[in-house]
N, C-alpha and C. Protein backbone atom coordinates (compact mmCIF):
# COMPACT_ATOMS: atom_id res chain seq x y z
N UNK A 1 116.22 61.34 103.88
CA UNK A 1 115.20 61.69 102.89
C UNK A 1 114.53 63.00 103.25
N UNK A 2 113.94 62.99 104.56
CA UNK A 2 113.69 64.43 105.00
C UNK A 2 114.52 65.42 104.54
N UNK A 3 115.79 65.37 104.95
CA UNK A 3 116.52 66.74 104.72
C UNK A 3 116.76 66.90 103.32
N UNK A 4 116.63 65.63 102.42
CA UNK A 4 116.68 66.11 100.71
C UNK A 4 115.44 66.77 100.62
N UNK A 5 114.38 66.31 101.18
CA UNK A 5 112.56 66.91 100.73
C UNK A 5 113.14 68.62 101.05
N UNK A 6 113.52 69.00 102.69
CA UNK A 6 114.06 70.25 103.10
C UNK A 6 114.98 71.11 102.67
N UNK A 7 115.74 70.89 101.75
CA UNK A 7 116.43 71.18 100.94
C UNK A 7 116.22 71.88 99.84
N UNK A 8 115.58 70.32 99.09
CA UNK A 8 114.72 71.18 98.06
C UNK A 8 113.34 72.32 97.75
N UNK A 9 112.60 72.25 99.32
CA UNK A 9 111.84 73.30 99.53
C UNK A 9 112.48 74.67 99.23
N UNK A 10 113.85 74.58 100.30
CA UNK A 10 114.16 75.56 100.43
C UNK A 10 114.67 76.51 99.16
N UNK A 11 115.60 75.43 98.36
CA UNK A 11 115.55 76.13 96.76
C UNK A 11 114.77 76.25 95.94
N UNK A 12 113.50 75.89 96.20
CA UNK A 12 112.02 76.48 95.55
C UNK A 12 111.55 77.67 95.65
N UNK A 13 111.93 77.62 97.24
CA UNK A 13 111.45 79.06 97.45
C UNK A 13 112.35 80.23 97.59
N UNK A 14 113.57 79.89 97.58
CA UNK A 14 114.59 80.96 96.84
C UNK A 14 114.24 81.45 95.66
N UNK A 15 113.69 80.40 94.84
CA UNK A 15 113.88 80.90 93.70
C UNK A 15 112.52 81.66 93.33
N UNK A 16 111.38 81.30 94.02
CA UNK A 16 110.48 82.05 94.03
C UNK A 16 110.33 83.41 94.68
N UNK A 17 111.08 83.56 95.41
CA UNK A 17 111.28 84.69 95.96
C UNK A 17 112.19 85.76 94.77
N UNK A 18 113.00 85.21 94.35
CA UNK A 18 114.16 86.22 93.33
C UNK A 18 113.07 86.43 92.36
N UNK A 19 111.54 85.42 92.17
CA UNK A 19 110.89 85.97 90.78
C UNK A 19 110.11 86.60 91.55
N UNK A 20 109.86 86.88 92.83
CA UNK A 20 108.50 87.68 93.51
C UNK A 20 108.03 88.64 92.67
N UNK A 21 107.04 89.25 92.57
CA UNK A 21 106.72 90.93 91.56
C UNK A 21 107.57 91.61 92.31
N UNK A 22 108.76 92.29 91.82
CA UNK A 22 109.31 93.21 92.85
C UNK A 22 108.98 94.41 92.84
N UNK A 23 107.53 94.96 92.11
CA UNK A 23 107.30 96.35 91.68
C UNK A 23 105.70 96.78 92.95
N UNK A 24 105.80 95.68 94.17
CA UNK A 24 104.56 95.95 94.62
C UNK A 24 105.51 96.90 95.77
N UNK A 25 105.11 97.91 96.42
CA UNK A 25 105.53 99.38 97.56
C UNK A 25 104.61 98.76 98.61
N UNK A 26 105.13 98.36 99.99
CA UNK A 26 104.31 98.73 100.94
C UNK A 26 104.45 99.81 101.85
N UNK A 27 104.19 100.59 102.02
CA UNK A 27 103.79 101.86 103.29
C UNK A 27 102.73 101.78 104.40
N UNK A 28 103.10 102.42 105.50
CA UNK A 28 101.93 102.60 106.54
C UNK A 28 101.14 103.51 105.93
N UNK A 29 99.76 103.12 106.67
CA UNK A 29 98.75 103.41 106.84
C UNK A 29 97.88 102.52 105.80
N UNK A 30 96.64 102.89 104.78
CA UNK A 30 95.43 102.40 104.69
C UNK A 30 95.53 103.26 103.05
N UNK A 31 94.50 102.30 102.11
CA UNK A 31 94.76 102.34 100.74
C UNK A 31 94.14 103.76 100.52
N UNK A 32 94.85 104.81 99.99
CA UNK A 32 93.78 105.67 99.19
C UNK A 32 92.42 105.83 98.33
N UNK A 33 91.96 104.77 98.95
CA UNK A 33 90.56 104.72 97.68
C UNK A 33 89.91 106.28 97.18
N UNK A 34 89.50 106.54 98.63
CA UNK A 34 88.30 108.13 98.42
C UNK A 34 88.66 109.16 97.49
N UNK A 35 89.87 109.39 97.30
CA UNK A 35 90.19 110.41 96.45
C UNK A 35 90.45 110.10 94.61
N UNK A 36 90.50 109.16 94.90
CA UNK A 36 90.79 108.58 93.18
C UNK A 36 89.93 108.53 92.10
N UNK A 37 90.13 109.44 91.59
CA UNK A 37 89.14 109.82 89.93
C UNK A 37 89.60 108.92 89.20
N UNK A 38 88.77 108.11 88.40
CA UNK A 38 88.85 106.79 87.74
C UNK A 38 88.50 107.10 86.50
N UNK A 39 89.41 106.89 85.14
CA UNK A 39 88.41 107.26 83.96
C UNK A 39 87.57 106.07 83.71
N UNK A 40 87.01 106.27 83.35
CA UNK A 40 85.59 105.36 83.13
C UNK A 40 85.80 104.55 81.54
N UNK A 41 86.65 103.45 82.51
CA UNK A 41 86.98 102.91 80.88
C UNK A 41 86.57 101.46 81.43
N UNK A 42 85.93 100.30 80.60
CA UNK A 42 85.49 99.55 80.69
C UNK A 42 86.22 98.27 79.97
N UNK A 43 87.25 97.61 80.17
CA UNK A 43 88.11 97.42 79.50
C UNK A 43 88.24 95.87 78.83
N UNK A 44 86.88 95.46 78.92
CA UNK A 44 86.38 94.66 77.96
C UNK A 44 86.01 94.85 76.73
N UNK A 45 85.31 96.59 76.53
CA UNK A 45 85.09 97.24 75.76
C UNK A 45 86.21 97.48 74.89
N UNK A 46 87.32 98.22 75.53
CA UNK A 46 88.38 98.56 74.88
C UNK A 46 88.76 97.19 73.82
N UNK A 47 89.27 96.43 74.73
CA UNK A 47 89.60 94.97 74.00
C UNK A 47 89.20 94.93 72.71
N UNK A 48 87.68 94.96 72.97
CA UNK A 48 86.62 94.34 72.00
C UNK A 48 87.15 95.47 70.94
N UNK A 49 86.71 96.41 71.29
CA UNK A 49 87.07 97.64 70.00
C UNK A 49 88.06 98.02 69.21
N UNK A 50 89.45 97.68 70.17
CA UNK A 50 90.92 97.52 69.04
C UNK A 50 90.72 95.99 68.41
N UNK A 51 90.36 94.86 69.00
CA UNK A 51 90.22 93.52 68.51
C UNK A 51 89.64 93.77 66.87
N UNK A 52 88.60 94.40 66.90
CA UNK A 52 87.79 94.69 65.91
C UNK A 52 88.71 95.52 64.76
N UNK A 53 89.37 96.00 65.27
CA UNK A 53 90.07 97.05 64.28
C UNK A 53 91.23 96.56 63.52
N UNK A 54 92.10 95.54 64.68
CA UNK A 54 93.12 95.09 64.38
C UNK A 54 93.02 93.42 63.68
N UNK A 55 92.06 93.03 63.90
CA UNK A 55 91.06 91.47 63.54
C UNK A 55 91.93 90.43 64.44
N UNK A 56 92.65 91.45 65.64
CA UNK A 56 93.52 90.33 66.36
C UNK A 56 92.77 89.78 67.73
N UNK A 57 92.44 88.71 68.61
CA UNK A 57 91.93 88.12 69.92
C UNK A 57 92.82 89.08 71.05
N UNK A 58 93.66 89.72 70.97
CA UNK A 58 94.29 90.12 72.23
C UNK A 58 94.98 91.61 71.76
N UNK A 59 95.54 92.18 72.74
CA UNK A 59 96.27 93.32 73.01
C UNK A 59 97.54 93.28 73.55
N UNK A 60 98.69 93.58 72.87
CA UNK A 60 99.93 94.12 73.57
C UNK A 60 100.21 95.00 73.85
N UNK A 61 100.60 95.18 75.52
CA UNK A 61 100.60 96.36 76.14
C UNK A 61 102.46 96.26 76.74
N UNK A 62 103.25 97.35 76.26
CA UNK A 62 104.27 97.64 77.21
C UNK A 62 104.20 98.15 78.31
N UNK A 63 105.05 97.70 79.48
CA UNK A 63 105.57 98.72 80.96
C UNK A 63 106.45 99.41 80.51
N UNK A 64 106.28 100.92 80.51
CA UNK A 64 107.05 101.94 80.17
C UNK A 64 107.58 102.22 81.42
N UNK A 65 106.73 102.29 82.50
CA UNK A 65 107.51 102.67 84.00
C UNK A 65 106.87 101.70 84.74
N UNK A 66 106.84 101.76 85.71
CA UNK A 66 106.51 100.92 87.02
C UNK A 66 106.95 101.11 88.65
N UNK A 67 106.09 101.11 89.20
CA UNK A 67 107.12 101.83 90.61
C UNK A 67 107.71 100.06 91.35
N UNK A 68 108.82 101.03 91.66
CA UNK A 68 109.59 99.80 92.23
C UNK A 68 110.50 100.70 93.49
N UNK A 69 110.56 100.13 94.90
CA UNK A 69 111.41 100.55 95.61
C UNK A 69 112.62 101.12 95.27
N UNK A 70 112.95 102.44 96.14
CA UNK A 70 114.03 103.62 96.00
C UNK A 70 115.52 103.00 95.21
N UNK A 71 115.49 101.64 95.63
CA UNK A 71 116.81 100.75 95.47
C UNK A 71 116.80 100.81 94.09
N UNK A 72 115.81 100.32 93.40
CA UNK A 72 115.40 100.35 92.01
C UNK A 72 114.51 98.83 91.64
N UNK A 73 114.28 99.04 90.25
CA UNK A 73 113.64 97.38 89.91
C UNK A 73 114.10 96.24 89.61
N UNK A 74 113.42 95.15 90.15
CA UNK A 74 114.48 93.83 89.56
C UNK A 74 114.12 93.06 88.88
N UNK A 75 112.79 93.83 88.06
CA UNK A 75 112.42 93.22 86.75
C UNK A 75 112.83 94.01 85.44
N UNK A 76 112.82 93.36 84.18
CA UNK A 76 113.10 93.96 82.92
C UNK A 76 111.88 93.48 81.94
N UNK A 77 112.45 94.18 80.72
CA UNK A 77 111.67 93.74 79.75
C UNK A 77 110.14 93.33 79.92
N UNK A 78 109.45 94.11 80.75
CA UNK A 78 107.74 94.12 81.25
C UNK A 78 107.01 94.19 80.44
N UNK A 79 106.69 93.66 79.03
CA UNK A 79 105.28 93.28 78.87
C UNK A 79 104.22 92.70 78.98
N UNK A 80 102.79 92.79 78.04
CA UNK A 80 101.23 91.94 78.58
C UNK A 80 100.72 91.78 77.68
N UNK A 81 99.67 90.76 77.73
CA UNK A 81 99.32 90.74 76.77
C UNK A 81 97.81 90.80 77.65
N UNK A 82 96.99 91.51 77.24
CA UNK A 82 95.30 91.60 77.46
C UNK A 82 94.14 90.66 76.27
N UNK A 83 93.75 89.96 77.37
CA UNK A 83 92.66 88.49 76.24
C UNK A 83 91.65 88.78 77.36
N UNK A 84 90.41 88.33 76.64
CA UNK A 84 89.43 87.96 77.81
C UNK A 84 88.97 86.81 78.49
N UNK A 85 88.76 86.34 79.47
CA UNK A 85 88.87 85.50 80.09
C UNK A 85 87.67 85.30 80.68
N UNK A 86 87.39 83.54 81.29
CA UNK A 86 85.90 83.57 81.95
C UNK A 86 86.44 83.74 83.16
N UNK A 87 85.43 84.56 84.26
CA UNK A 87 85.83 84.91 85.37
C UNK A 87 85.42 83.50 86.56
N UNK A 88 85.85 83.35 87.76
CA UNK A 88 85.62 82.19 88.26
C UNK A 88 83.89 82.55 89.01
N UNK A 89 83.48 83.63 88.91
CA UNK A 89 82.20 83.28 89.10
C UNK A 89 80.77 83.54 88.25
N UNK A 90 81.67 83.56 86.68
CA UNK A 90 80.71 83.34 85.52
C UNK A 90 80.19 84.72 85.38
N UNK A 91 80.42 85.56 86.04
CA UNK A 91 80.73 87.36 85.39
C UNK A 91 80.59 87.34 84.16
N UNK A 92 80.34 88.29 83.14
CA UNK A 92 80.73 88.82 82.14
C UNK A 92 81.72 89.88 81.62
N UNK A 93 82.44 90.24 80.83
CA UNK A 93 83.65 90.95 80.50
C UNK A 93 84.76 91.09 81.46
N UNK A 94 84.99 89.50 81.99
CA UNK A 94 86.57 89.59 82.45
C UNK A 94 87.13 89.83 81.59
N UNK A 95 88.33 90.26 81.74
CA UNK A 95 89.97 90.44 81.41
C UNK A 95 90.64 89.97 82.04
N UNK A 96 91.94 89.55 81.06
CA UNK A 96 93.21 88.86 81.86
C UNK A 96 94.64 89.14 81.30
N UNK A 97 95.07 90.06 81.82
CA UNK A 97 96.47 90.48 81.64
C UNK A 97 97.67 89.34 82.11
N UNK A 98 98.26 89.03 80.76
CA UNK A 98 98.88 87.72 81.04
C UNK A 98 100.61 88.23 81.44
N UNK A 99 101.04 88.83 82.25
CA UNK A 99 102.51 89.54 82.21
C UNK A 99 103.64 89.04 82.00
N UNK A 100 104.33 89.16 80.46
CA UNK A 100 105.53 88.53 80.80
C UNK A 100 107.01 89.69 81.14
N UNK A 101 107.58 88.98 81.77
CA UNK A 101 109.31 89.69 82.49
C UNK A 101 110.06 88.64 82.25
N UNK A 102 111.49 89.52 82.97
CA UNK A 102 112.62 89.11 82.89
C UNK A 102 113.43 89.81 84.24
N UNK A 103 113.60 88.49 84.94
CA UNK A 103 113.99 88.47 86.69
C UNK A 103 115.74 89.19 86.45
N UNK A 104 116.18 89.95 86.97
CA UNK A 104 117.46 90.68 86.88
C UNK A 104 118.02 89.56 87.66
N UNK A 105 117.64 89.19 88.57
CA UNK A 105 118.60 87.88 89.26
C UNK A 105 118.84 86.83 88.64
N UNK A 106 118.00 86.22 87.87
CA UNK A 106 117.77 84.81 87.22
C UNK A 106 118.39 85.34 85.49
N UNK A 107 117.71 86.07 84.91
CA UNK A 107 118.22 86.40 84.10
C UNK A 107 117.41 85.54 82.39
N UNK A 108 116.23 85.12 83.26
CA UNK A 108 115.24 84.12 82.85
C UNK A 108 113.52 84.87 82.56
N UNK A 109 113.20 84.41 81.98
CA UNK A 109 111.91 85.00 81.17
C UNK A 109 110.66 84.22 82.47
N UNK A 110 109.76 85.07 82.82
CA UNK A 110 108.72 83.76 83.09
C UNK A 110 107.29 85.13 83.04
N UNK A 111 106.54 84.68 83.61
CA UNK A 111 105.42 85.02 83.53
C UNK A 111 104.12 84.86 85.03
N UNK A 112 103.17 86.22 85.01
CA UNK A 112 102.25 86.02 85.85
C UNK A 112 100.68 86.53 85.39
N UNK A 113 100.38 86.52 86.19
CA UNK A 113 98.72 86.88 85.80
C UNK A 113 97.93 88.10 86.76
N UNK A 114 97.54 89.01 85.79
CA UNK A 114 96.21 89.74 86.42
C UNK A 114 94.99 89.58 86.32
N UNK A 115 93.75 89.05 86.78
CA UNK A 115 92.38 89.23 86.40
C UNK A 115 91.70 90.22 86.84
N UNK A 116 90.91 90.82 85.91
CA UNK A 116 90.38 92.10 85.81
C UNK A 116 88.75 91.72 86.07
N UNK A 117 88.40 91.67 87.21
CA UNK A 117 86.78 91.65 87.53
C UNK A 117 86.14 92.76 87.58
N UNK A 118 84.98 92.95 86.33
CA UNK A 118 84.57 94.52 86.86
C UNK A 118 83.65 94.90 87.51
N UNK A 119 83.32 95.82 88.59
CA UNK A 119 82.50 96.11 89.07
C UNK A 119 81.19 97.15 88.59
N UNK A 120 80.90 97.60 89.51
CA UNK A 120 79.55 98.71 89.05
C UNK A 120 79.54 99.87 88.51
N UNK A 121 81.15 100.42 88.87
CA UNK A 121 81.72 101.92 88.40
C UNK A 121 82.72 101.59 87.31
N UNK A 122 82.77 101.92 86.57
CA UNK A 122 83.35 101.84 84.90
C UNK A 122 84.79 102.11 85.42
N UNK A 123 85.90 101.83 85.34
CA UNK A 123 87.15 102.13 85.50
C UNK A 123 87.71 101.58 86.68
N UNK A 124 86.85 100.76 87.21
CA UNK A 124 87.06 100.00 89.00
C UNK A 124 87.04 99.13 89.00
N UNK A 125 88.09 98.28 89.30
CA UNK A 125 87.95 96.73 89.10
C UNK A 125 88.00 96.04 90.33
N UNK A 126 87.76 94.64 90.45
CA UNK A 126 88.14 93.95 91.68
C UNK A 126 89.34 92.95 90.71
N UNK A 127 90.42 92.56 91.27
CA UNK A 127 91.61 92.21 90.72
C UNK A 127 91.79 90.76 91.22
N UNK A 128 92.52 89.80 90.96
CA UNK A 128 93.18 88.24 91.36
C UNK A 128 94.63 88.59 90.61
N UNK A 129 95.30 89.04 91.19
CA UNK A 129 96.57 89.30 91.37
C UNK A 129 97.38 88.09 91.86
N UNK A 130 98.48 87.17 90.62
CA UNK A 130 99.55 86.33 90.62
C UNK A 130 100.78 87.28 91.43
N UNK A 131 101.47 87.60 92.68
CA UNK A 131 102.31 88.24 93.21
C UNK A 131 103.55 87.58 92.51
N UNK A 132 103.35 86.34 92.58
CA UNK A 132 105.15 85.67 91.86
C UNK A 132 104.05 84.67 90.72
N UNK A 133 105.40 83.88 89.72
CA UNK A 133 104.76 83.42 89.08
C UNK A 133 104.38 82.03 89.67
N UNK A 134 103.37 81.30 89.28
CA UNK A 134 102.39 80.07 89.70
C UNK A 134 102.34 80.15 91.08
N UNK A 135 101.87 81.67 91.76
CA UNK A 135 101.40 81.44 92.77
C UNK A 135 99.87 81.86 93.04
N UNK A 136 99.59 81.38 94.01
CA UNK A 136 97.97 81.94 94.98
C UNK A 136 97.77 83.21 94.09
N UNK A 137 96.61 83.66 93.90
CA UNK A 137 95.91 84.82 93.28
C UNK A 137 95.80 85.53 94.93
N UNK A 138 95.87 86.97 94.97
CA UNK A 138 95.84 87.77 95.54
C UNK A 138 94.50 89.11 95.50
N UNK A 139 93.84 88.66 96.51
CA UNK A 139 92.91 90.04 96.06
C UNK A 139 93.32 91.42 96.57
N UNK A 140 92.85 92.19 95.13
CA UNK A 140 93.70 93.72 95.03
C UNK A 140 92.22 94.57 94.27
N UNK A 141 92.21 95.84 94.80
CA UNK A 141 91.67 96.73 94.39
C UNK A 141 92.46 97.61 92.71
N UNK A 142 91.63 97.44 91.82
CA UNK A 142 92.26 97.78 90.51
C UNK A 142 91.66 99.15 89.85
N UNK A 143 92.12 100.47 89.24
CA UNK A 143 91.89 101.50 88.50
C UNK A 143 92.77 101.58 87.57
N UNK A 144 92.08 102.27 86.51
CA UNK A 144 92.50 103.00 85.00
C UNK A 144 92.16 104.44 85.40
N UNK A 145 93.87 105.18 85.99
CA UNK A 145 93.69 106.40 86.10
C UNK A 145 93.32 107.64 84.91
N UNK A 146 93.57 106.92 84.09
CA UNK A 146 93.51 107.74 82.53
C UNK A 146 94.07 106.50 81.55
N UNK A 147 93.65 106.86 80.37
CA UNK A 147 93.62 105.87 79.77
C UNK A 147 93.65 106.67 77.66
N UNK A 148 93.81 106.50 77.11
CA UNK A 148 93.65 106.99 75.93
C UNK A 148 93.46 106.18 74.49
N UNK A 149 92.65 105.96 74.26
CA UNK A 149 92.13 104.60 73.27
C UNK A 149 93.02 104.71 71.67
N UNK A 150 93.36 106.06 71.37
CA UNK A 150 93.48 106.22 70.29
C UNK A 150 94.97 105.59 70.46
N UNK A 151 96.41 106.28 71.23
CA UNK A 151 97.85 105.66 71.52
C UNK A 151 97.65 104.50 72.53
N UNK A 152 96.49 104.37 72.95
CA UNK A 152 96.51 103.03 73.60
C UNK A 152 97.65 102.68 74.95
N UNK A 153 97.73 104.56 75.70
CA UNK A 153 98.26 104.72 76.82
C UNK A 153 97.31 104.56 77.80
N UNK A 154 97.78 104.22 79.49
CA UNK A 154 97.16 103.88 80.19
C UNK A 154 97.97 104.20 81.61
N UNK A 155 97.33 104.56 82.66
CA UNK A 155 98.33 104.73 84.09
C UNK A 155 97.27 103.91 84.53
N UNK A 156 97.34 102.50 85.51
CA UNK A 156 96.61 101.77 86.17
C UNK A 156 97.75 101.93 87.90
N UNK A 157 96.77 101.65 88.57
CA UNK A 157 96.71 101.79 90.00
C UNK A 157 96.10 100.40 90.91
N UNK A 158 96.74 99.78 91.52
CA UNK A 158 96.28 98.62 92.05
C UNK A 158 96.57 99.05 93.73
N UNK A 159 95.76 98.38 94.72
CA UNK A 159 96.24 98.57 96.22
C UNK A 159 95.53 97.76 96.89
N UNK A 160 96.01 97.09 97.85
CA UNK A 160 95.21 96.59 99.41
C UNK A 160 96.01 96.81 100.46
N UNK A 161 95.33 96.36 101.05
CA UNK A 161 95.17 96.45 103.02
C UNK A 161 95.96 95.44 103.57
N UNK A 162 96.91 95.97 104.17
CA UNK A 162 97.31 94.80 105.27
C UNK A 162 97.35 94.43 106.47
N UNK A 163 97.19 93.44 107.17
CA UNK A 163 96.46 93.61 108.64
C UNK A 163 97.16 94.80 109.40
N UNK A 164 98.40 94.75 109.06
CA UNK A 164 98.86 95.57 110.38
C UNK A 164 99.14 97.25 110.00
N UNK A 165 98.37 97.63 109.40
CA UNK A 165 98.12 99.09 109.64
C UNK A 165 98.83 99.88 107.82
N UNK A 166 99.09 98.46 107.08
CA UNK A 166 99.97 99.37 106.14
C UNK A 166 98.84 98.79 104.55
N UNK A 167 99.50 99.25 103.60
CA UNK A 167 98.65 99.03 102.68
C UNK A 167 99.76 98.90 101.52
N UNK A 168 99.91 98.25 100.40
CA UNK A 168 100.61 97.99 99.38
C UNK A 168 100.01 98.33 98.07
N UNK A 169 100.97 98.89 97.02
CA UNK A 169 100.37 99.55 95.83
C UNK A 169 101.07 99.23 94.58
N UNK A 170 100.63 99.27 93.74
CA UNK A 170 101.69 99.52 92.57
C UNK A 170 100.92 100.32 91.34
N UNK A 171 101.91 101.13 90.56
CA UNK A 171 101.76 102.29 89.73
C UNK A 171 102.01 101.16 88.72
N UNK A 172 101.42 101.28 87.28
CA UNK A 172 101.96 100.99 86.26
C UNK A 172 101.72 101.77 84.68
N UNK A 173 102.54 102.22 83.99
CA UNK A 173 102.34 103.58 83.13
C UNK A 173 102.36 102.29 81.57
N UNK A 174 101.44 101.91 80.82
CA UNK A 174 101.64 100.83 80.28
C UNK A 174 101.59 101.77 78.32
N UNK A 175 101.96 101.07 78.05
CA UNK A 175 101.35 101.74 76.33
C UNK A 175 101.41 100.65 75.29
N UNK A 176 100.83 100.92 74.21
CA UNK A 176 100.49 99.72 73.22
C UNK A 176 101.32 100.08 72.24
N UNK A 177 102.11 101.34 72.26
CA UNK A 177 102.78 101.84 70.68
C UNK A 177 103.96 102.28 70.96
N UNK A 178 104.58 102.73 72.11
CA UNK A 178 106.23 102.90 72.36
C UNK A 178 106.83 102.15 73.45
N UNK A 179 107.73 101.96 73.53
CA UNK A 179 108.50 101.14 74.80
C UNK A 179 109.20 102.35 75.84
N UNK A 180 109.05 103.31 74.98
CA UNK A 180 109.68 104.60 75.89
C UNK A 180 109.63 105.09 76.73
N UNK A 181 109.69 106.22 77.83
CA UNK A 181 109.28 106.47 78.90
C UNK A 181 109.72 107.87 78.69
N UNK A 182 109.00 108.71 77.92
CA UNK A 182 109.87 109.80 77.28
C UNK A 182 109.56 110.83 78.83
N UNK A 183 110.14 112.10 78.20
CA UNK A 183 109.59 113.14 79.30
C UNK A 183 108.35 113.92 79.62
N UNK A 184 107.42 113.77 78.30
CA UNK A 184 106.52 113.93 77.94
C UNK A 184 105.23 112.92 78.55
N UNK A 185 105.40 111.55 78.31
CA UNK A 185 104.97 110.56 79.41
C UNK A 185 104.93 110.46 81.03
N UNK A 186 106.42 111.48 81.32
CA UNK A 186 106.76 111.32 82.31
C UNK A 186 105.84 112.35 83.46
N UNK A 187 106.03 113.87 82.74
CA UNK A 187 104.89 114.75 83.35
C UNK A 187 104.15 114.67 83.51
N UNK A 188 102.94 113.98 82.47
CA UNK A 188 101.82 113.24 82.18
C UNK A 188 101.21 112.64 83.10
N UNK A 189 101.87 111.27 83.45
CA UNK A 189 102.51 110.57 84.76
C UNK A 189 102.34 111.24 85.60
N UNK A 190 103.14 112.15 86.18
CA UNK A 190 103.23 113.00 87.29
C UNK A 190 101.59 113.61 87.98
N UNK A 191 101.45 114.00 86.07
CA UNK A 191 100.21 115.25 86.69
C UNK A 191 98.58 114.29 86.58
N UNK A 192 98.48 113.27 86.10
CA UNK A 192 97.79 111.79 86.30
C UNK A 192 97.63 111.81 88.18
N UNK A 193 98.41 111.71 88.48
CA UNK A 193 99.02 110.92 89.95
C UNK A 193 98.41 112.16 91.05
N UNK A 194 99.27 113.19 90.49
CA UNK A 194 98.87 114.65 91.00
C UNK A 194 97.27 114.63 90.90
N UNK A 195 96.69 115.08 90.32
CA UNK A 195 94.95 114.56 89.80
C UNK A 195 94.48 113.78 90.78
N UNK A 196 94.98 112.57 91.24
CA UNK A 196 94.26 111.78 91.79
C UNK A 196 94.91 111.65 93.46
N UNK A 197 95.62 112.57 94.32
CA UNK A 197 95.88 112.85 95.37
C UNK A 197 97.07 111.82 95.60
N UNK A 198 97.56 111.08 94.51
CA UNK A 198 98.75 110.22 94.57
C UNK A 198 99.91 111.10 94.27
N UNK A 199 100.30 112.28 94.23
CA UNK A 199 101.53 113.37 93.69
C UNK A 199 102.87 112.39 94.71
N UNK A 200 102.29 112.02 95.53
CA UNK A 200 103.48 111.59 97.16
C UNK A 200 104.08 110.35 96.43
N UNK A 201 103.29 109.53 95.62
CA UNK A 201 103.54 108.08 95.13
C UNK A 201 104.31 108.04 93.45
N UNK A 202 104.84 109.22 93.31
CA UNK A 202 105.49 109.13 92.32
C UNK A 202 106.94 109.02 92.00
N UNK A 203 107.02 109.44 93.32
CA UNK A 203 108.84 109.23 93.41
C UNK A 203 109.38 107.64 93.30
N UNK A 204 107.82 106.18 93.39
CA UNK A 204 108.28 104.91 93.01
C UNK A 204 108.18 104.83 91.73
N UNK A 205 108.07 105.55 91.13
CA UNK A 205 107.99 104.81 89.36
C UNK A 205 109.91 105.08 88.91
N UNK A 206 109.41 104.03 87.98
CA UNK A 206 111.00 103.73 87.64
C UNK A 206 110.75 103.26 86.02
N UNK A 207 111.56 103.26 85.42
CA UNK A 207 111.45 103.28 83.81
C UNK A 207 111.33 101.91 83.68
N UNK A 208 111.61 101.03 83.07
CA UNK A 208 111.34 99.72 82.58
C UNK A 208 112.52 99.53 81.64
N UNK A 209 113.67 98.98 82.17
CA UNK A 209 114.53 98.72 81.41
C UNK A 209 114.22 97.29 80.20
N UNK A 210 115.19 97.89 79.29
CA UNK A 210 114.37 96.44 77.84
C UNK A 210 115.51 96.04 77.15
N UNK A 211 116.11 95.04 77.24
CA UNK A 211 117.15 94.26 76.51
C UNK A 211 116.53 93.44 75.15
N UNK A 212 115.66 92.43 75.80
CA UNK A 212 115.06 91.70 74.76
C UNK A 212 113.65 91.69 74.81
N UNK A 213 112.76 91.01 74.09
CA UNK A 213 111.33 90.73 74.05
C UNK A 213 111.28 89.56 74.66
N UNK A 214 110.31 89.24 75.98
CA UNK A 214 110.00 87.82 76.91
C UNK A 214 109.10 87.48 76.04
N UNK A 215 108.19 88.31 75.22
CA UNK A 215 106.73 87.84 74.57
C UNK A 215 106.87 86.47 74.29
């Protein structure tokens, strides 16, 4: 009986592992906070203000790029959907980016979660980051490097600390109106990153390949 219980752990967590986020970079050293110009977007606000326009409760946002190790990504089809959410310590204007993908290994649709806690500086969040799906929330430092309300483009920046001297990040270039990742996006991107002393962290973004809709 043991070794069936051991068994089946073990293909649990295979399989949780093939859905891990595979778009998080770790590197040595310590998170870039100090240098990062944040646009000052408040993104409860935003919500509220396309909600209003569109008479819809939520927002769909595409991954146009995403950084993912040199090897490449082993997710597809990256969209979100943005709703607001109560925060677990009764905050006002959480957000909750609900992410759905499609695992290149599995070949299967599933889904994770971001919560967007905001802090004191408009564009700065404190984050509960799902790393795989139905797992432990993760605390992560969250920014809206630029953001544009009208195309409903966005470059967000997430990072923490890890004990032993290195720090983990992820880029995400998201938009509400193309799935594209044109070249025009791409410079954009670049000079976003450039702007904010990240120019070194751009060589992880990777396009977002799209077969079907997970929505």
């Amino acid at each position: 009986m043991n070794s069936i219980i051991l068994i089946k752990f073990i293909v649990v967590f295979i399989c949780i592992l093939a859905l891990v986020k595979g778009n998080l970079i770790t590197l040595d050293g310590q998170c870039p906070f100090g240098d990062l110009k944040p646009a000052p977007v408040i993104a409860a606000a935003l919500l509220d203000n396309a909600t209003f326009l569109t008479r819809q409760t939520s927002l769909v946002f595409h991954a146009v790029a995403e950084t993912a190790p040199l090897s490449g990504n082993n997710l597809t089809d990256i969209s979100s959907i943005l709703e607001h959410t109560k925060l677990p310590d009764n905050q006002l204007g959480g957000v909750k980016f609900i992410i759905h993908f499609r695992s290149k290994e599995t070949s299967k649709c599933d889904q994770y979660e971001i919560i967007f806690k905001p802090t004191i500086q408009p564009g700065v969040y404190d984050l509960l980051y799902q790393v795989a799906p139905n797992a432990d929330f993760v605390d992560f430092k969250g920014y809206f490097l630029s953001i544009n309300p009208q195309t409903l483009t966005a470059i967000g920046f997430i990072c923490r600390n890890l004990p032993n001297s290195q720090y983990q990040f992820e880029i995400a270039v998201l938009s509400g109106s193309t799935i594209e990742y044109n070249r025009g996006t791409q410079e954009e991107a670049k000079q976003i990153l450039a702007f904010n002393n990240l120019g070194h962290l751009a060589q992880y973004l990777s396009p977002i390949e799209r077969k079907t809709n997970c929505l």
